[in-house]
Structure formats: structure tokens, C-alpha cells
Protein backbone atom coordinates (compact mmCIF):
# COMPACT_ATOMS: atom_id res chain seq x y z
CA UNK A 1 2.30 25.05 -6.09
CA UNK A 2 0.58 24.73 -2.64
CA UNK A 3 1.89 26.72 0.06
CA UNK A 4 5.55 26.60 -1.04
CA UNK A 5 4.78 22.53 -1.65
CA UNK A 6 5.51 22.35 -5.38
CA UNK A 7 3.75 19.12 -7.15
CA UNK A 8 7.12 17.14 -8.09
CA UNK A 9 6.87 14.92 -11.49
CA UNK A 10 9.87 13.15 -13.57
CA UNK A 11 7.14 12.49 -15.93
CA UNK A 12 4.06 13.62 -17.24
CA UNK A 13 0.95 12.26 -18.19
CA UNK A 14 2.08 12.00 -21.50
CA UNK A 15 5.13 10.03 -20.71
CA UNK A 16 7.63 12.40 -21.27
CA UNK A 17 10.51 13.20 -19.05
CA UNK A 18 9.56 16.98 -17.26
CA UNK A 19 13.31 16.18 -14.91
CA UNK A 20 16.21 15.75 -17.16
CA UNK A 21 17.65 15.03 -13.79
CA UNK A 22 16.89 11.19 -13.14
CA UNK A 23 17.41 10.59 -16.90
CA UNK A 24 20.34 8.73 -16.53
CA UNK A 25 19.29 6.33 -13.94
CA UNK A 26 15.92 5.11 -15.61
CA UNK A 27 17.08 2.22 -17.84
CA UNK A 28 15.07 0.38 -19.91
CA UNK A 29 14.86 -2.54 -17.45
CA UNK A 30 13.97 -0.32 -14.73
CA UNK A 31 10.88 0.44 -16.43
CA UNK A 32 10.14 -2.94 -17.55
CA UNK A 33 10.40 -4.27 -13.96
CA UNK A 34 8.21 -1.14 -12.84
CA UNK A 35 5.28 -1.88 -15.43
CA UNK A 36 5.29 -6.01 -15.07
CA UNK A 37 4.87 -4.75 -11.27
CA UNK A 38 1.92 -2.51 -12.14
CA UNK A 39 0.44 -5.54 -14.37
CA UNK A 40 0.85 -8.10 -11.70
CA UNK A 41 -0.77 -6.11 -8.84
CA UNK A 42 -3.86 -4.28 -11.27
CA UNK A 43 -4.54 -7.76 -12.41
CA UNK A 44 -4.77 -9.45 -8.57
CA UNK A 45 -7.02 -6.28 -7.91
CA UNK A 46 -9.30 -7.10 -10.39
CA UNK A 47 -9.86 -10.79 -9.71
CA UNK A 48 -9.82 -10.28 -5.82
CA UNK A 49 -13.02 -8.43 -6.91
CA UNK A 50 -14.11 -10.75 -9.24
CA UNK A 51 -13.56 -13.42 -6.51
CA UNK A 52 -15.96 -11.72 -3.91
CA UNK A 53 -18.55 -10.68 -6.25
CA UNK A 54 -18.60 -14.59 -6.53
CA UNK A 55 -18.65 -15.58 -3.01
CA UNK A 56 -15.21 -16.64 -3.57
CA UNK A 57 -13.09 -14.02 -1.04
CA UNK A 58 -14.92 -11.76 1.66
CA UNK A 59 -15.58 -7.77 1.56
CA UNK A 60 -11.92 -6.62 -0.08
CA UNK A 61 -10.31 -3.15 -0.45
CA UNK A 62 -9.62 -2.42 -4.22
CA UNK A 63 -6.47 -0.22 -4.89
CA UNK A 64 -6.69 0.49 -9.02
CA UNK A 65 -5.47 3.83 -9.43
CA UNK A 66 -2.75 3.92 -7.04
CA UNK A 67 -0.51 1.20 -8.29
CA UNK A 68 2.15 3.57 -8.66
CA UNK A 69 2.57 4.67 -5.56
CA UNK A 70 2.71 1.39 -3.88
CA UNK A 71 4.69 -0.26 -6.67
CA UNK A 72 7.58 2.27 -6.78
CA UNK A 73 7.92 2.94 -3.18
CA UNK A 74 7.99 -0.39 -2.23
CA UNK A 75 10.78 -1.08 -4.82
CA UNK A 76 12.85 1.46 -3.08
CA UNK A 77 12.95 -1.02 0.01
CA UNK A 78 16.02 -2.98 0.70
CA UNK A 79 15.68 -6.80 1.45
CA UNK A 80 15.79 -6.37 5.67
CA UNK A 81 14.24 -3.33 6.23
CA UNK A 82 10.47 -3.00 7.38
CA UNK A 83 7.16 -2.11 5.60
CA UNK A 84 3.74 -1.34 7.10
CA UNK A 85 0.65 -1.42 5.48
CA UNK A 86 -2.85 0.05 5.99
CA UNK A 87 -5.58 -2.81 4.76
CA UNK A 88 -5.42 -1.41 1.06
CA UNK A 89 -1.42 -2.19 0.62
CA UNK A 90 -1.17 -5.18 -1.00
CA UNK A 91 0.19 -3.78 -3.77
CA UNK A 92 3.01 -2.72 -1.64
CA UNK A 93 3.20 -5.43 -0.04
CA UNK A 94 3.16 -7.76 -2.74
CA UNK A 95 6.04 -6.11 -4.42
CA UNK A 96 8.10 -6.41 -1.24
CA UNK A 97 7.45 -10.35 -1.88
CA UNK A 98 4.55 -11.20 0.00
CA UNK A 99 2.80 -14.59 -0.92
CA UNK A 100 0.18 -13.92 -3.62
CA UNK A 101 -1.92 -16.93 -1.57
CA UNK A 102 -1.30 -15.51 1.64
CA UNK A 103 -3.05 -11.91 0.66
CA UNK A 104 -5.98 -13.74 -0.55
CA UNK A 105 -6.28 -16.07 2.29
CA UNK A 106 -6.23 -12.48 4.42
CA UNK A 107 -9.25 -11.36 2.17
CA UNK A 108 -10.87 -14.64 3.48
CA UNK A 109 -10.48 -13.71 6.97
CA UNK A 110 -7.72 -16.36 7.59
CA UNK A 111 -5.22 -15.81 10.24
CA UNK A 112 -2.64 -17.46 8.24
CA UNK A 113 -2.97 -14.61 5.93
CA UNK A 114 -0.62 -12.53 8.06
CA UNK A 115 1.85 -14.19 7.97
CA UNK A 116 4.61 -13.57 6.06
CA UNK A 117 7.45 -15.37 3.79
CA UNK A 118 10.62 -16.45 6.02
CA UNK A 119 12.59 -13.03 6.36
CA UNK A 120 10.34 -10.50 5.44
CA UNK A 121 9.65 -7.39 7.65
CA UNK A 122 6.02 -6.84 6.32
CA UNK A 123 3.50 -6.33 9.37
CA UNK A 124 0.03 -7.32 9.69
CA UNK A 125 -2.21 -4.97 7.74
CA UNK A 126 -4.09 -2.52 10.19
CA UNK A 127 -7.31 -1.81 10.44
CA UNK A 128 -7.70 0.87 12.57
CA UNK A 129 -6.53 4.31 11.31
CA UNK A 130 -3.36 5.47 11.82
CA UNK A 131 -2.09 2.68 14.28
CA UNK A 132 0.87 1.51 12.22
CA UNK A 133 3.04 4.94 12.93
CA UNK A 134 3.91 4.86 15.74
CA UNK A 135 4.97 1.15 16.12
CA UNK A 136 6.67 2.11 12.41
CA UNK A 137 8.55 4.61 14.12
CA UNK A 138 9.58 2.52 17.22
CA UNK A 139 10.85 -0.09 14.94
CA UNK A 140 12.53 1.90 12.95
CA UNK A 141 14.45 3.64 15.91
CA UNK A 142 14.81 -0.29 17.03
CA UNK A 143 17.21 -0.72 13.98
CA UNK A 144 19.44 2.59 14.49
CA UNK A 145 20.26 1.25 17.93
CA UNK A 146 20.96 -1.44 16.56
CA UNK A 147 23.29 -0.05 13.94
CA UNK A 148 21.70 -2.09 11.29
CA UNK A 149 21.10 0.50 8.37
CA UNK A 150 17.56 -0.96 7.67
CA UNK A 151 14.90 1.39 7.30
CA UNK A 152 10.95 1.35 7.44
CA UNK A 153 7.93 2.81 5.64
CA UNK A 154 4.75 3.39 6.89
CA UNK A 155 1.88 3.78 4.64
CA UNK A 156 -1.11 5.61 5.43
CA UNK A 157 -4.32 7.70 3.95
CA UNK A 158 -5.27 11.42 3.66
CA UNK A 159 -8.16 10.43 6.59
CA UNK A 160 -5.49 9.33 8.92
CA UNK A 161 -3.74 12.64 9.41
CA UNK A 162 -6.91 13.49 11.36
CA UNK A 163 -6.01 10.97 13.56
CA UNK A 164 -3.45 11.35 17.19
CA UNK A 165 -1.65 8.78 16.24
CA UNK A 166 -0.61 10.39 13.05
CA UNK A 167 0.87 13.63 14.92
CA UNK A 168 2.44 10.96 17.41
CA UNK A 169 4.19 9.15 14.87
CA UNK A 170 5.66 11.82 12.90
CA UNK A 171 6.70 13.62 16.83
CA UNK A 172 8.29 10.72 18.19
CA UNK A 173 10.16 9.98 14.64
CA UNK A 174 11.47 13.19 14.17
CA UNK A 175 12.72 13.85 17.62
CA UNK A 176 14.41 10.44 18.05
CA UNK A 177 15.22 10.81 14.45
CA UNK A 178 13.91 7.36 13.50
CA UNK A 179 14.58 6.30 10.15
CA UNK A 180 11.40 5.82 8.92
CA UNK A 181 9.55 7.07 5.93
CA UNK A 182 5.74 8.19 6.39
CA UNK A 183 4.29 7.10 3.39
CA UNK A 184 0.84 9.21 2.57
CA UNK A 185 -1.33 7.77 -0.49
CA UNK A 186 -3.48 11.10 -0.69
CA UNK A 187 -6.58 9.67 -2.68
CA UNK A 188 -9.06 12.75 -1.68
CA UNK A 189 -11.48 11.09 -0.21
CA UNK A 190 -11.47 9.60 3.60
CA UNK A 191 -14.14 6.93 2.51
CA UNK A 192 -16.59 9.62 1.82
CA UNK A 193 -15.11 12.47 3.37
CA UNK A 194 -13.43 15.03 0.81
CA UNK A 195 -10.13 16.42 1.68
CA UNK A 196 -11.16 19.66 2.30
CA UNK A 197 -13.75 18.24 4.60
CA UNK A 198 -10.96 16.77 6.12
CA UNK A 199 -8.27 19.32 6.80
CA UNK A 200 -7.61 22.79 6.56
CA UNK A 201 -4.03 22.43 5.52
CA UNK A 202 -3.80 22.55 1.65
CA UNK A 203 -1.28 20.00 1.37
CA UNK A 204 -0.64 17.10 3.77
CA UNK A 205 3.47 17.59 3.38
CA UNK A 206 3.23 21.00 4.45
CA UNK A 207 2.62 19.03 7.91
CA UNK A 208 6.27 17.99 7.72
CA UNK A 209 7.15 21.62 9.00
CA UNK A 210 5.63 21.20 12.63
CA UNK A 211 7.85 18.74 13.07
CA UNK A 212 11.06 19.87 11.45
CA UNK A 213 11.41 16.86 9.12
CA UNK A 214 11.36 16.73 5.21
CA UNK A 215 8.55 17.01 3.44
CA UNK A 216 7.67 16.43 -0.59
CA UNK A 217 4.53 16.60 -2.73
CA UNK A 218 4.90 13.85 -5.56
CA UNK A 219 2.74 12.98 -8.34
CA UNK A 220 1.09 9.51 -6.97
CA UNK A 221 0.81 8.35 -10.59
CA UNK A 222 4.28 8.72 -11.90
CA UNK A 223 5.98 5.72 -10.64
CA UNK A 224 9.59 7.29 -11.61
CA UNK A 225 8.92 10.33 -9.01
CA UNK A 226 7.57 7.96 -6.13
CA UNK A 227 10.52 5.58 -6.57
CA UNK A 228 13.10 7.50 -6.84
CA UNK A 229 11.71 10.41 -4.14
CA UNK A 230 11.15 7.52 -1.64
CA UNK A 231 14.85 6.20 -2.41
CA UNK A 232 16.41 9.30 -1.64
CA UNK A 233 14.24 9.36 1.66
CA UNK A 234 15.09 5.95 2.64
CA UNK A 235 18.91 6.66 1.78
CA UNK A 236 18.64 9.91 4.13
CA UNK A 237 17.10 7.65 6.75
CA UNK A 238 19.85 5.35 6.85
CA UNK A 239 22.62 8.03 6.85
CA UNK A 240 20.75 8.80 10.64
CA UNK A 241 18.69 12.48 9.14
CA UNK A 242 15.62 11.22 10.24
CA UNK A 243 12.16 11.07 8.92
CA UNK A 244 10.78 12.32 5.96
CA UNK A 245 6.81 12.64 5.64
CA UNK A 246 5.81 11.88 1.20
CA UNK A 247 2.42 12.78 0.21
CA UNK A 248 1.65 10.95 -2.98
CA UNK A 249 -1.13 12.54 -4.62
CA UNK A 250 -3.18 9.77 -6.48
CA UNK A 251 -6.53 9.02 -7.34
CA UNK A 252 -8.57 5.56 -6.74
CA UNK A 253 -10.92 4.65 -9.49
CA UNK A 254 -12.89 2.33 -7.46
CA UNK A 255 -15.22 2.19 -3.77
CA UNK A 256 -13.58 2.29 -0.40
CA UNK A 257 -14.57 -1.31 -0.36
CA UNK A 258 -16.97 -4.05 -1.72
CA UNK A 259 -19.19 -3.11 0.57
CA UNK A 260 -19.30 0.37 -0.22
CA UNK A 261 -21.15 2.31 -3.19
CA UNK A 262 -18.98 5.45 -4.13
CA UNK A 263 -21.61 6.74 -6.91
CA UNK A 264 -23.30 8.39 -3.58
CA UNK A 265 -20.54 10.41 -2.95
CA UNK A 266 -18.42 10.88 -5.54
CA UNK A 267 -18.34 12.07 -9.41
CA UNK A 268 -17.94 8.61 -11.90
CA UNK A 269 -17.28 11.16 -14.51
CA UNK A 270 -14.34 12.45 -12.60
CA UNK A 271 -12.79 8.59 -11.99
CA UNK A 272 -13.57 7.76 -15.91
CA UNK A 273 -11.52 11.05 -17.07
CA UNK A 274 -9.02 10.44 -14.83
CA UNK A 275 -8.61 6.84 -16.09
CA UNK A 276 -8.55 8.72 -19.84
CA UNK A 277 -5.49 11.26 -18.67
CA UNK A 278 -3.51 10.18 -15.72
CA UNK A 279 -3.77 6.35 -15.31
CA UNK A 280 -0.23 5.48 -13.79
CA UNK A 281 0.04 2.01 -16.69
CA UNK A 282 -0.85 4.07 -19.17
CA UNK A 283 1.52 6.45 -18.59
CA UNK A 284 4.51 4.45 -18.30
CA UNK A 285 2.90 2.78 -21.94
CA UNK A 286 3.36 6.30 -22.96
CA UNK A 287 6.51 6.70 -22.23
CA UNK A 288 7.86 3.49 -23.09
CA UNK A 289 6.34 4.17 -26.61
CA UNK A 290 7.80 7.54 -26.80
CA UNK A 291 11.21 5.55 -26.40
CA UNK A 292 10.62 3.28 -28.68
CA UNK A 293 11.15 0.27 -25.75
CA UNK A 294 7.16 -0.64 -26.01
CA UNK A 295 6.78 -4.01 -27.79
CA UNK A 296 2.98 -5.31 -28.15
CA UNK A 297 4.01 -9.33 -28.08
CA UNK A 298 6.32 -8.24 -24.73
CA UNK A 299 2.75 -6.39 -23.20
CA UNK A 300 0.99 -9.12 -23.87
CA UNK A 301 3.30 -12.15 -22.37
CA UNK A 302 3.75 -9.48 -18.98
CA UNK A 303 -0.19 -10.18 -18.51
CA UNK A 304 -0.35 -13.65 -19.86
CA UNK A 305 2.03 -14.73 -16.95
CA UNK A 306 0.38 -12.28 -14.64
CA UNK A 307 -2.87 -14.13 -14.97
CA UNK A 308 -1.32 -17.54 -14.59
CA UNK A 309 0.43 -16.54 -11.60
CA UNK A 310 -2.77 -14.89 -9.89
CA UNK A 311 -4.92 -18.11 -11.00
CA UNK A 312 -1.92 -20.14 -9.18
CA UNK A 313 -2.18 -18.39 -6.19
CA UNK A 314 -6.33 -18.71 -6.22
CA UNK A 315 -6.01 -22.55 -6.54
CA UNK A 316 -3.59 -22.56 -3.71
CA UNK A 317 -5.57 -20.51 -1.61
CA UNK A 318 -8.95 -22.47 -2.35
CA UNK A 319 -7.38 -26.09 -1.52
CA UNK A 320 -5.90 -24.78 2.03
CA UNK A 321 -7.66 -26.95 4.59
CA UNK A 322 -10.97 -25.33 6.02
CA UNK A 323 -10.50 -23.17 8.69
CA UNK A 324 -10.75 -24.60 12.59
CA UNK A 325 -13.20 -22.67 14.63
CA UNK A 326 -10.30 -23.47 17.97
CA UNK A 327 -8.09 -20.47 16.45
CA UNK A 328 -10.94 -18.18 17.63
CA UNK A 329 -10.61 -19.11 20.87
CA UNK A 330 -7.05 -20.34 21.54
CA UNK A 331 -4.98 -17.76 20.46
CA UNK A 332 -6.72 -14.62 22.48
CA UNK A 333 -4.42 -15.50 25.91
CA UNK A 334 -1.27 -17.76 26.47
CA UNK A 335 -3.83 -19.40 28.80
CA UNK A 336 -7.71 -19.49 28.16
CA UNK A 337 -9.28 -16.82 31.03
CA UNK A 338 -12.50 -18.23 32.39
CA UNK A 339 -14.75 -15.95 30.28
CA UNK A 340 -12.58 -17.54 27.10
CA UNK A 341 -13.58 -20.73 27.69
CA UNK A 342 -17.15 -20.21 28.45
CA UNK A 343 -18.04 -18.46 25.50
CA UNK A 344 -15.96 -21.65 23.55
CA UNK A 345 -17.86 -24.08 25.13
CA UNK A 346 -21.24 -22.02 24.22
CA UNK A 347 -20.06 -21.33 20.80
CA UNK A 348 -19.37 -25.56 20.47
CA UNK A 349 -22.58 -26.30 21.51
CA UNK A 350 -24.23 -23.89 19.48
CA UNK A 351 -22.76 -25.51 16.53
CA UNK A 352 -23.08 -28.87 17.33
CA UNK A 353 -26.95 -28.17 18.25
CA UNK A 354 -27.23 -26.98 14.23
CA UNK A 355 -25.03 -29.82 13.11
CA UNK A 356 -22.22 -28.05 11.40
């Protein structure tokens, strides 16, 4: 318990069921579905790394560790609402059905990498901190006017509630009564900036109260508690409540990015022991086994087909046609501004002077 913000779990890391309350609504599909998810998305983490350590894919932003909390709040979503990711979210957004080829070709600094299957609501990844809530909550306020029913989520980290556009978000939401769910993936660190470095708050859903909205503290790792907590936000949301702020407590195993080292900052011990106790795969293995639904041969098949899927979506992304140096140009302004097409035309000749 952290100031009246209670650490909420269906199950524990042993796999068993601590809530008798969702019993009856996780079936023994649901948690197939849930850990071929997992599989698919740990298994494109590890080659996207694989991939740059090769030369293959530029700097990346591993996820392993947080799988369920992407995974099983992006399976709450309904077909037409919105979803909108920080750069680390393609777990999320993967699950809502982006193209496995189209994530990768985002890695490779392709513009074609944001964009998004026909239909889907899934905005360009963003960079900066914090951005995405606000134009989360306007879009979600877009669709009660419009009396659609679709919701939005909004991911975001622990370092982001430093930032204005965090508080501006969660204001604007909550007084327009957007509905839009604000989506916190608290991993403890803000690249290397502990939490308690970071705020003074002990909990980042105790923020919820400033702004009169809903707040819960989940367990990150148990994929039952972040679906079905993010479901019953996103149902609340469409019955016109309002916002809720989540703050899924998780842990990252890996660095901030490829480019970063996080044995300077942060204990290896304390990302190996986690792996050990509260790994969000092996705990729905745990489970599964405890009710007698786990099946070796099945295990095996879910990552056979993972890895020929993710080696599908590699091929397709390495024959797309090479990249045309125009798009860096011609797609800043309608119409090229004089400045635009000077520093083409330098660019050009600088290239053609080396012969590329």
C-alpha cells in the first residue's frame, strides 16, 4: 500500500489467482491468446536487437520486461478506437495489428514506417516526452462529440510525469471528460534517473486525485490485472465518466536503448532476479501449469510460428526499395520555402561530388 494506492494483482508471481473475482472470465483461450501475444512481441524484441547489433536496423528501444503491460492493455482496445505510443510501444502497437515490417522499417528510420494498416487508429510513435497526451486527449474528446463510443489510450513513462504536458493532458481530459485512458508503464528509471530522483509523490496514480479522475496501481507484470483494469477503464470511458490515469508498475530488463549502457546506472543483479521471480511469460507458464492447460509441444509451435513470422517480416522489410533522399526535402512544406530548396540543392551536390 502507497498512500491509500493499494498494488492490485489477479495473479501472483507464482501464477495463482490472489482475485477470485475475474475467475470466471479468464478462459483458457484467453490466456492462450495472451501468452502467443507475449511470445510474438519478446521474440521481435530480441531480433530487432539482434538486427542492429548487425548493422541490420538502427539504434532501437528494447521493451523485454514489460510485455505485459503493453500486451494486455492493448487487447482491451476495440477495433476503431485510438492508441498512442511513446517510441518503446511496439508491443502495443503490434498487438493492436500494426505491420510487423512497418515497425522495423521505423527502426530503420523510414518514413513509411509510420504508417499504419488501412483502418487503424495507431499514431506515429513520439519522441519527445509526454507530447502524445494531450493530442490523446483532444482526440479522444473528438469521438464523444462525435457520439462514436471509441475510446483512446495514451501510453507514457514514469519520466514523463515530470513533464507540462503530462499535467496538461490529464487537466484538459478530466475537465472535458475525454474518454481517454492515460496509460503509465512505471519502469523506475527515466533513462538513468531513479524514480525517487524523479518525483516526490510515492505513486504516480496518486496523481489521479489533483485532477478528480480515477486512479489504480496494477502489477505491470500480471497481464490478467492490466487487461482487465484497462477494460473496465475503457468501458467507463465510453459510458462518458471520463479519464482514468493506470500506473503499471513493471520492470525492463534491458538499456534505455542500443545506444545506451545501463550497467552504469543500474544493478544487473536486480534485472537477473527479477527475470528469476516476476517475469510476466513466466508467470502466465506458471499459471497455465498450475491449471493443467500448459502443453510443451503447444509452447513450442507458439514460438516456432513466432519466429517464422518475425523472419517474414525481416525479409519484407530488407527487399523494400532503398530509400530516396527527395522525402527529406519534399515533404517539410506543401511548397518548398526558399531555404528548403537551397539546402536540397547543396545536399545534391554534395552527394553527387562523392559519387553516391
Amino acid at each position: 500500500m502507497e498512500n491509500g494506492f493499494e498494488m492490485i494483482q489477479i495473479m501472483d508471481e507464482n501464477g495463482n489467482l490472489v482475485n477470485e473475482e475475474f475467475k470466471s472470465f479468464i478462459s483458457e483461450s484467453l490466456t492462450k491468446e495472451m501468452y502467443e501475444k507475449m511470445i510474438l512481441v519478446r521474440t521481435f524484441d530480441r531480433k530487432a536487437i539482434s538486427l542492429q547489433r548487425q548493422g541490420r536496423l538502427g539504434t532501437y528501444a528494447p521493451f523485454e520486461g514489460q510485455e505485459a503491460a503493453q500486451v494486455g492493455s492493448a487487447s482491451a482496445l476495440k477495433e476503431r478506437d485510438w492508441l498512442f505510443p511513446t517510441y518503446r510501444d511496439h508491443a502495443a502497437t503490434i498487438t493492436f495489428g500494426h505491420s510487423l515490417p512497418h515497425v522495423l522499417l521505423y527502426w530503420n528510420g523510414r518514413m513509411e514506417g509510420c504508417t499504419v494498416p488501412s483502418g487503424k487508429r495507431i499514431f506515429p510513435p513520439a519522441v519527445p516526452i509526454a507530447t502524445q497526451l494531450p493530442h490523446a486527449a483532444g482526440a479522444a474528446l473528438a469521438e464523444k462529440r462525435r457520439g462514436t463510443g471509441n475510446a483512446a489510450i495514451v501510453y507514457f513513462g514514469d519520466g514523463a510525469t515530470s513533464e507540462g504536458d503530462f499535467h496538461e493532458g490529464l487537466n484538459f481530459a478530466s475537465v472535458f471528460k475525454s474518454p481517454v485512458v492515460f496509460f503509465n508503464q512505471n519502469n523506475h528509471f527515466a533513462i538513468s534517473v531513479p524514480i525517487e530522483k524523479q518525483m516526490n509523490s510515492r505513486t504516480i496514480a496518486q496523481k489521479s486525485v489533483a485532477y478528480g479522475i480515477p486512479g489504480y496501481r496494477i502489477d505491470g507484470n500480471d497481464i490478467f490485472a492490466v487487461y482487465f483494469y484497462t477494460k473496465q477503464a475503457l468501458e467507463r470511458a465510453r459510458k462518458g465518466e471520463g479519464p482514468t490515469l493506470l500506473e503499471a508498475v513493471t520492470w525492463r530488463y534491458g538499456a534505455h536503448t542500443t545506444a545506451d549502457d545501463p550497467k552504469k546506472y543500474r544493478d544487473q543483479e536486480e534485472s537477473l532476479s527479477k527475470k528469476r521471480t516476476i517475469d510476466p511469460l513466466l508467470r502466465l507458464e506458471r499459471y497455465m501449469k498450475n491449471e493443467g492447460i500448459w502443453e510443451d509441444e503447444w509452447a513450442d509451435q507458439v514460438q516456432k510460428e513466432a519466429e517464422e513470422q518475425i523472419e517474414g517480416a525481416v525479409a519484407e522489410m530488407e527487399a523494400f526499395s532503398p530509400p530516396d533522399v527527395n522525402d527529406l526535402f519534399d515533404h517539410v512544406f506543401a511548397e518548398p520555402t526558399w531555404t528548403i530548396r537551397e539546402q536540397k540543392e547543396e545536399y545534391m551536390n554534395q552527394i553527387r561530388g562523392a559519387g553516391r
